[in-house]
Protein backbone atom coordinates (compact mmCIF):
# COMPACT_ATOMS: atom_id res chain seq x y z
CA UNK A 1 68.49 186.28 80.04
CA UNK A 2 67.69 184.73 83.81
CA UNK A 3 66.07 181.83 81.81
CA UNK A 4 69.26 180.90 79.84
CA UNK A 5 70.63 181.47 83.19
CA UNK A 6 68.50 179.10 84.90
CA UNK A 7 68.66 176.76 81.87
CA UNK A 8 72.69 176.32 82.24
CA UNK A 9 73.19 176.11 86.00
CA UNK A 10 70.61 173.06 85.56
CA UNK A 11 72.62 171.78 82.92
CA UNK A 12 76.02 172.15 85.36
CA UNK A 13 74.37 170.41 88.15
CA UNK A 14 72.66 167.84 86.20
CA UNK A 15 75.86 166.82 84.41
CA UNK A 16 77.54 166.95 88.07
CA UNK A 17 74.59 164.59 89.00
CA UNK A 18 75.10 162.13 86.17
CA UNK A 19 78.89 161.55 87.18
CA UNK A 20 77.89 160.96 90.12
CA UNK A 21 75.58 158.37 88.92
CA UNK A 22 78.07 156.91 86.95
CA UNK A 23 80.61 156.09 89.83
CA UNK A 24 77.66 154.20 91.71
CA UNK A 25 77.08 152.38 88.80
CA UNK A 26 80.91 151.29 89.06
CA UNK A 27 82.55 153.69 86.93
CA UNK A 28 86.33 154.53 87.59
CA UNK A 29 86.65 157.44 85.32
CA UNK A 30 87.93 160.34 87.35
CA UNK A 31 88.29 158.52 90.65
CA UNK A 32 91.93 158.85 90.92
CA UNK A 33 91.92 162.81 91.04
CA UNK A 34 88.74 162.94 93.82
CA UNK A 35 90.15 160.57 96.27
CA UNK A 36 93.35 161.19 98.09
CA UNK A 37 95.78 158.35 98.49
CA UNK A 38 99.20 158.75 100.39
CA UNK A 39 101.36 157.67 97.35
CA UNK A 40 100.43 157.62 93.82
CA UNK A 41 101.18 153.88 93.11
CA UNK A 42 98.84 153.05 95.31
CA UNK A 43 94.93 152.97 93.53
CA UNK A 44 92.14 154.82 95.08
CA UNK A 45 89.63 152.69 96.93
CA UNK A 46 85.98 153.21 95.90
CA UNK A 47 83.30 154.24 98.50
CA UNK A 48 80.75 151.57 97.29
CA UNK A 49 77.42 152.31 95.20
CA UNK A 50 75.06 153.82 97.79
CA UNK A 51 77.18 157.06 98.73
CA UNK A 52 77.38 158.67 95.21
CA UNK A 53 74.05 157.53 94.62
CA UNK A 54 72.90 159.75 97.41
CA UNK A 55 75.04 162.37 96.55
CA UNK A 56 73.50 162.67 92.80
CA UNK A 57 70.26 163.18 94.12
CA UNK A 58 71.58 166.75 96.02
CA UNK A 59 73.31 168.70 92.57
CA UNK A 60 70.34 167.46 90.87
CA UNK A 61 67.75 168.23 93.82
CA UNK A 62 69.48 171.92 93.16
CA UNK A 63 69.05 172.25 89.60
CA UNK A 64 64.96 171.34 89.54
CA UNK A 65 65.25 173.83 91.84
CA UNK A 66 66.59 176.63 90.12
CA UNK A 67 63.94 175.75 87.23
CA UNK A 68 61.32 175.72 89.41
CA UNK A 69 62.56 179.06 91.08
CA UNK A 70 62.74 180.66 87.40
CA UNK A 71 59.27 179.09 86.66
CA UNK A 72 60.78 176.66 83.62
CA UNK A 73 59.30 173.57 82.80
């Protein structure tokens, strides 16, 4: 039961990872509800490609992680 455990919090944090990937890459899917602007008409401005591309590497730094803690793979 830990291992299906394991299995889906890597899952989580790898698909929390890959969004996070995506934005670098440019993406604007989801940007408008993660940053805050003072009035809705206004768009949300885009932190650049390196900053998510650093962040990725942490939710998917935890899942190997949580595999390797559980011995799977």
């Amino acid at each position: 039961m830990t291992t299906v455990i394991a299995i889906l919090l890597f899952l989580v944090f790898f698909l929390l990872s890959l969004l996070h990937f995506y934005w670098g890459c440019g993406g604007h899917w989801g940007t408008g509800g993660v940053f805050p602007t003072k009035d809705a008409t206004i768009p949300a401005k885009s932190p650049g490609t390196t900053p998510p591309f650093i962040v990725a590497l942490v939710p998917l730094g935890f899942g190997f992680f949580i595999l390797n803690l559980k011995g799977v793979g």
